[in-house]
C-alpha atoms as a PDB file:
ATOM      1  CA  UNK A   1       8.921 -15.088-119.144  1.00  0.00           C
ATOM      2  CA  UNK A   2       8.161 -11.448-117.895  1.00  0.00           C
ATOM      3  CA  UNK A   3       5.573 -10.585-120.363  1.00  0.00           C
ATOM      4  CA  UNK A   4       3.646 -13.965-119.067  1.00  0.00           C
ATOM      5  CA  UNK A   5       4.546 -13.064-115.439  1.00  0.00           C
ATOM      6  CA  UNK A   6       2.775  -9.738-116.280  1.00  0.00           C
ATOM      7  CA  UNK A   7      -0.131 -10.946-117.720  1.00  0.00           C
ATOM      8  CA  UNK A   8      -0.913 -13.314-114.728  1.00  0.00           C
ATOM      9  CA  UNK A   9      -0.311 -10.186-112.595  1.00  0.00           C
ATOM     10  CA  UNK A  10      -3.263  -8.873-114.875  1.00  0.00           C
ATOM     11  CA  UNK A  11      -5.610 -11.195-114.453  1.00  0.00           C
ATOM     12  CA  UNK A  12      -4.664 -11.520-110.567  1.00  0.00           C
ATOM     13  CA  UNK A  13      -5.083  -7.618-110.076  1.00  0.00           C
ATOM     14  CA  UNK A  14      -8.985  -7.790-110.519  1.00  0.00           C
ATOM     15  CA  UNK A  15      -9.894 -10.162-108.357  1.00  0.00           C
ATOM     16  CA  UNK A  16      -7.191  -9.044-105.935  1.00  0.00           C
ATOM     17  CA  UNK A  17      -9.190  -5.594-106.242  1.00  0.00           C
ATOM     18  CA  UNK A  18     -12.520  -7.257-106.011  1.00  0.00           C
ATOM     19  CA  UNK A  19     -11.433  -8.575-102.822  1.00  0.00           C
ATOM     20  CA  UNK A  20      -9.995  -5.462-101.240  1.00  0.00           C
ATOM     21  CA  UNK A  21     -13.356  -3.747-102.157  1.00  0.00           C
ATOM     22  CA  UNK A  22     -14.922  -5.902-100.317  1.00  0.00           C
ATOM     23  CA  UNK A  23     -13.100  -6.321 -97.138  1.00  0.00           C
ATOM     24  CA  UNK A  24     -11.428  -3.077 -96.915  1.00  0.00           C
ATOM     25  CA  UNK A  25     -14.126  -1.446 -95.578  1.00  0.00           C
ATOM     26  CA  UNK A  26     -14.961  -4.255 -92.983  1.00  0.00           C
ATOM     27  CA  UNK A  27     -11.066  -4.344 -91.825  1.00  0.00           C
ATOM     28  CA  UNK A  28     -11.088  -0.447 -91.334  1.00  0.00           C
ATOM     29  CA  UNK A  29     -14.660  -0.420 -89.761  1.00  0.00           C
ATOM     30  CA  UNK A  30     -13.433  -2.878 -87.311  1.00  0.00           C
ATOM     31  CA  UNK A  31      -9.720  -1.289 -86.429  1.00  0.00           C
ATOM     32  CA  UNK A  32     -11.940   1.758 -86.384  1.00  0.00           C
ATOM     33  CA  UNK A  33     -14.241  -0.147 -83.609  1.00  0.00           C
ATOM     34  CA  UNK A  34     -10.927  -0.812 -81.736  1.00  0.00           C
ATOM     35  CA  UNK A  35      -9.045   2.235 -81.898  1.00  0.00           C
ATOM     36  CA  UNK A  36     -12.612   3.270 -80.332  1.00  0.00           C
ATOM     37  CA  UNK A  37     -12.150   1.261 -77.285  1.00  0.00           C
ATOM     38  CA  UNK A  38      -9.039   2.831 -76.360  1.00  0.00           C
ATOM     39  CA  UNK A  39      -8.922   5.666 -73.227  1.00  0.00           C
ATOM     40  CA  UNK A  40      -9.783   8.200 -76.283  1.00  0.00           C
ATOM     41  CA  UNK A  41     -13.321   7.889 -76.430  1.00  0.00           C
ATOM     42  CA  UNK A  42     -14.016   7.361 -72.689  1.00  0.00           C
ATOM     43  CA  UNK A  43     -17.055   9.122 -70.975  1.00  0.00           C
ATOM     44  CA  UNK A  44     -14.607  11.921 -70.046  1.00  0.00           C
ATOM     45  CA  UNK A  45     -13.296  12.124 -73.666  1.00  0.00           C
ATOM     46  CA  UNK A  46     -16.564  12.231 -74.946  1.00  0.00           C
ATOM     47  CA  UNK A  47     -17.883  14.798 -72.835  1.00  0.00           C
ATOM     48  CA  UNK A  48     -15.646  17.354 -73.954  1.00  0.00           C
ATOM     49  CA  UNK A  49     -17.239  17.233 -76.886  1.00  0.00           C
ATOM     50  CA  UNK A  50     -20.985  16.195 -76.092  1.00  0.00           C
ATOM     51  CA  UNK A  51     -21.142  18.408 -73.190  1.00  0.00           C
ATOM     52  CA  UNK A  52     -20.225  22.250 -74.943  1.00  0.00           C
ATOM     53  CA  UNK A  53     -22.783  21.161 -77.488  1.00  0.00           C
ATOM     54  CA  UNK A  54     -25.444  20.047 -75.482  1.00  0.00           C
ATOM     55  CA  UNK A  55     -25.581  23.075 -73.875  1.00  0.00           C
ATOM     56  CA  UNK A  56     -25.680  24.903 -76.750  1.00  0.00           C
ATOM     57  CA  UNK A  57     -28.367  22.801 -77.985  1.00  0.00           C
ATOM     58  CA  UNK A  58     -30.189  23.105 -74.545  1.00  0.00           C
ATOM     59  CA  UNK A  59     -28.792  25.794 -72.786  1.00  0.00           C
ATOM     60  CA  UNK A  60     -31.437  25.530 -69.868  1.00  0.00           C
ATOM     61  CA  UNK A  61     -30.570  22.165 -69.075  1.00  0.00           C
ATOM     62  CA  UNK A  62     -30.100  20.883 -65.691  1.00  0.00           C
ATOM     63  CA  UNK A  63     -26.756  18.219 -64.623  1.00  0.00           C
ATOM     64  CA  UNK A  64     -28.749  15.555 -64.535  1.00  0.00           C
ATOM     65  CA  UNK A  65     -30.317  15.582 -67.740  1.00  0.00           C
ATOM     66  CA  UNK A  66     -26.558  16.498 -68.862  1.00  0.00           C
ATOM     67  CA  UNK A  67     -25.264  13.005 -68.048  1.00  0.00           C
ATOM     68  CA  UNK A  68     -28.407  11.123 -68.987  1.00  0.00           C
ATOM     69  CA  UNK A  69     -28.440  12.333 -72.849  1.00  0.00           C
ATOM     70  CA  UNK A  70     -24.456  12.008 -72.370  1.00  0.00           C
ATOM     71  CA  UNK A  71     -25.003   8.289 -71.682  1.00  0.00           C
ATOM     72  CA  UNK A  72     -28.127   7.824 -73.792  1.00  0.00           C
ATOM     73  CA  UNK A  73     -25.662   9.455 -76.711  1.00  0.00           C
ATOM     74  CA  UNK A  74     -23.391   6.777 -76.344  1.00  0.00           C
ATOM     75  CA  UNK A  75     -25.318   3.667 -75.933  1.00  0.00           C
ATOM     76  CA  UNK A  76     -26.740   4.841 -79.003  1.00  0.00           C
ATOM     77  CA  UNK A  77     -23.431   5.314 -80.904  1.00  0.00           C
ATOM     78  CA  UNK A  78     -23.032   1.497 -79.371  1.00  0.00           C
ATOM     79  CA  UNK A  79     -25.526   0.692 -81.830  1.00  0.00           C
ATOM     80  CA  UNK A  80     -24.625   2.582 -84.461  1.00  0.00           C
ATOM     81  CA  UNK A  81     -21.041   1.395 -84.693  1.00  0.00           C
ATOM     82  CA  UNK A  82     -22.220  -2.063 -84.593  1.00  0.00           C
ATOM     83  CA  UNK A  83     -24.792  -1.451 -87.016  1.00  0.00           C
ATOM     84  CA  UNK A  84     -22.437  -0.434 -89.561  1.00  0.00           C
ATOM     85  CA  UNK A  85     -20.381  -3.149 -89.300  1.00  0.00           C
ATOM     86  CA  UNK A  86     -23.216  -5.544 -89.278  1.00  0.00           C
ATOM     87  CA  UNK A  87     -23.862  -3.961 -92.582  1.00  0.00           C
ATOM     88  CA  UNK A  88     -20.019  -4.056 -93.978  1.00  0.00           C
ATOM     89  CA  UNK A  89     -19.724  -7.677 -92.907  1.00  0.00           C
ATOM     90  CA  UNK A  90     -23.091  -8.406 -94.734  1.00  0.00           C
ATOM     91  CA  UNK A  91     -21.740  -6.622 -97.685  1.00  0.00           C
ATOM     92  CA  UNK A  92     -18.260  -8.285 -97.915  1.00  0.00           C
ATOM     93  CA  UNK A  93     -20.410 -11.989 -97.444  1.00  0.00           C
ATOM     94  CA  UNK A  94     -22.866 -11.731 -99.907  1.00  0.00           C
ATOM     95  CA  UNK A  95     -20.217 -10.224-102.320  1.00  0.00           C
ATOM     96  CA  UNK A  96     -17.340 -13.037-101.833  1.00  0.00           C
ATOM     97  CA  UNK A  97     -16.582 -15.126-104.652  1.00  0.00           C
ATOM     98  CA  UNK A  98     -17.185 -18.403-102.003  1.00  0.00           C
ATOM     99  CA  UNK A  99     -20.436 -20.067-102.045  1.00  0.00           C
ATOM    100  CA  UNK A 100     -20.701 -21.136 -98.957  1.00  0.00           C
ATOM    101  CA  UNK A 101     -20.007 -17.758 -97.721  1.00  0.00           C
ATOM    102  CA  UNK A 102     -22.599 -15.822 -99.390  1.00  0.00           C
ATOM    103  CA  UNK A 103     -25.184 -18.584 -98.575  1.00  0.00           C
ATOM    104  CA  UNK A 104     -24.201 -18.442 -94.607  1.00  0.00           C
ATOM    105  CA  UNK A 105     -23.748 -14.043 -95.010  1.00  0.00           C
ATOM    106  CA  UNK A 106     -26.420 -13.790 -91.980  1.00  0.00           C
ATOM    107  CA  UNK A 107     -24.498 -16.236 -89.501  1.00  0.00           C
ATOM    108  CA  UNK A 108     -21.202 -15.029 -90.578  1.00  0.00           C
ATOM    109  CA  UNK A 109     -21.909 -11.597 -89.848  1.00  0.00           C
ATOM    110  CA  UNK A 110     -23.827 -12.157 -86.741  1.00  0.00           C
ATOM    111  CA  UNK A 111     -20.842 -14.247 -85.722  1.00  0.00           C
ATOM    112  CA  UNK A 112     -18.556 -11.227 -86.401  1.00  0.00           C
ATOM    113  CA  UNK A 113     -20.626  -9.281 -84.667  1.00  0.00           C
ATOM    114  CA  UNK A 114     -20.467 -10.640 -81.238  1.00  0.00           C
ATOM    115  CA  UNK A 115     -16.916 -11.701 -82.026  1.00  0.00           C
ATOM    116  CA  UNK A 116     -15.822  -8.038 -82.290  1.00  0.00           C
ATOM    117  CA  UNK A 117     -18.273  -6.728 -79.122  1.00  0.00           C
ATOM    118  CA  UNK A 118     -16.812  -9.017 -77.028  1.00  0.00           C
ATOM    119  CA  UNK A 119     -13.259  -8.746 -78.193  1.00  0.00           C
ATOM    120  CA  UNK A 120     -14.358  -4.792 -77.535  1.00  0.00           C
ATOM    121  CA  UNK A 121     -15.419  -5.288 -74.147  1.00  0.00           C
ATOM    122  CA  UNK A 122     -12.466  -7.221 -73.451  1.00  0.00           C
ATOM    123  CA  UNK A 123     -10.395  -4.817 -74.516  1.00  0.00           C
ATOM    124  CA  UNK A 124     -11.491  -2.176 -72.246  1.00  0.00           C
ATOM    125  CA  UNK A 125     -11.411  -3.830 -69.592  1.00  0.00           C
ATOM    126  CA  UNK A 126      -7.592  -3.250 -69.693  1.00  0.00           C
ATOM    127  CA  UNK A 127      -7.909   0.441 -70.094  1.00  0.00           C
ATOM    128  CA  UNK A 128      -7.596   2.402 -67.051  1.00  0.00           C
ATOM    129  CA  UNK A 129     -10.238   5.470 -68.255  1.00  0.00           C
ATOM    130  CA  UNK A 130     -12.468   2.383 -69.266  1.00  0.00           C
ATOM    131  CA  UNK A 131     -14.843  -0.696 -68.042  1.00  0.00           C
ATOM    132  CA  UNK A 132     -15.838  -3.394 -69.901  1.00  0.00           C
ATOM    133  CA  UNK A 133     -19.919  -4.031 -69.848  1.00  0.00           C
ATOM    134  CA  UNK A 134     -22.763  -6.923 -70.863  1.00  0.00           C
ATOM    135  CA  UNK A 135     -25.484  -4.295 -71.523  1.00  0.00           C
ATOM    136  CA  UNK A 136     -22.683  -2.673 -74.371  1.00  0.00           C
ATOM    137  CA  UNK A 137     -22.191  -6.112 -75.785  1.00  0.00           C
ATOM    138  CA  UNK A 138     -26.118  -6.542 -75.302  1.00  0.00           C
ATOM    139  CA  UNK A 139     -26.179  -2.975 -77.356  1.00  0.00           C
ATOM    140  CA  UNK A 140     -23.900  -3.849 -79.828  1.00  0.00           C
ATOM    141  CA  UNK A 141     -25.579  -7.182 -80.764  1.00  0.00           C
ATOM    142  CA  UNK A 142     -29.016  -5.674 -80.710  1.00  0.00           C
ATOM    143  CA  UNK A 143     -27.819  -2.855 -83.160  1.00  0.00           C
ATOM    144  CA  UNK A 144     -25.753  -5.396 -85.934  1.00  0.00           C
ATOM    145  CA  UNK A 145     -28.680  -8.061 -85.382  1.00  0.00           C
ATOM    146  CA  UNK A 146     -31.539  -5.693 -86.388  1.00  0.00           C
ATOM    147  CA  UNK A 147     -29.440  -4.370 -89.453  1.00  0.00           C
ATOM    148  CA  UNK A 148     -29.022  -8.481 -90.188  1.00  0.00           C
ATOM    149  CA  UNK A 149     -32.364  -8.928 -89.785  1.00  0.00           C
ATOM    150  CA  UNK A 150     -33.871  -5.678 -92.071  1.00  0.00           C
ATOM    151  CA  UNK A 151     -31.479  -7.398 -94.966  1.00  0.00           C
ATOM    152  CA  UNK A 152     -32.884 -10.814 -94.439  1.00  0.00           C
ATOM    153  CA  UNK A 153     -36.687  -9.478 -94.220  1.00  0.00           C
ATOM    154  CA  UNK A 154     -35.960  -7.697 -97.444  1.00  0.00           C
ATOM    155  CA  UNK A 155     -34.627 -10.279 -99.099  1.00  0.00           C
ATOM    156  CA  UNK A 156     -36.753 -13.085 -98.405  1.00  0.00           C
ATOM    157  CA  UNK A 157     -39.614 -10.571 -99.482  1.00  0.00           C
ATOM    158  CA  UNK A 158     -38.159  -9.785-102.497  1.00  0.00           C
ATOM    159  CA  UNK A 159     -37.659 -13.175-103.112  1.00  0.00           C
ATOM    160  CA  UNK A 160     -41.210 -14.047-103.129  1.00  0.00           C
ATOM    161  CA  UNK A 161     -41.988 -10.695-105.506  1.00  0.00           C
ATOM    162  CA  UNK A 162     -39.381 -12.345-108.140  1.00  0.00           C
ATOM    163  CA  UNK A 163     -41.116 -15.837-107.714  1.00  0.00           C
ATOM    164  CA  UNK A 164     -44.567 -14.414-108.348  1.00  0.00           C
ATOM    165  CA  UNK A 165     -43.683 -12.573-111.487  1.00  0.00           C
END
């Protein structure tokens, strides 16, 4: 009875794998996207860090144009981060071993996408060093839809190459 119990382990184990492949990196991109929301990466956080370089990037360069690439800096990381997990969640869909979840990748992901930014924003609106925001959640969508949407452009044009051939 144990050497069957191992071999159904065996045969378990890959899939099991498979699976954390494939999710893994969408789980950790999203605690990542929460830990993120916490009082640690506030504007004042940040700015301990953006600030020092800045200037050493631009050492000529006046307040105002301080706190405008500051906030321009992370809008844009808004994107990013969102990006990324537009891509992950795209990833982890059109990999699964369901059907019906690699046909529907592009509204799953989208769906995880605002999920998580507002689920962010809500979030920080219970942190003292933070505010929640629309135009982040606006951000945030923007940057994991226009990932979604390069991957769907690509694919229905690749489609068409394989057709023609």
């Amino acid at each position: 009875m144990t050497k069957r119990l191992r071999q159904n382990e065996r045969k378990e184990n890959p899939s099991t794998l498979r699976r954390v492949g494939r999710y893994g990196p969408l789980l950790l991109w999203i605690a990542f996207i929460s830990f993120a929301s916490t009082g640690e990466f506030s504007s004042d956080n940040s700015s301990r860090f953006v600030r020092p370089l800045l200037l050493w990037l631009f050492p000529g360069i006046s307040e105002g144009q301080l706190a405008g690439v500051h906030f321009l800096t992370r809008k844009l990381s808004h994107l990013a981060e969102y990006a990324v997990l537009a891509f992950l969640a795209r990833r982890a869909f059109v990999l699964s071993s369901n059907e019906f979840i690699q046909r529907r990748w592009f509204q799953l992901s989208l769906t995880l996408v605002v999920l998580c930014s507002l689920l962010d924003e809500f979030q920080q609106s219970y942190s003292p060093t933070r505010s929640a925001s629309l135009l982040d959640c606006g951000i945030d969508v923007i940057g994991g839809l226009t990932v979604l949407l390069i991957f769907r452009a690509y694919g229905r044009r690749s489609g068409r190459r394989m057709r023609a051939a």
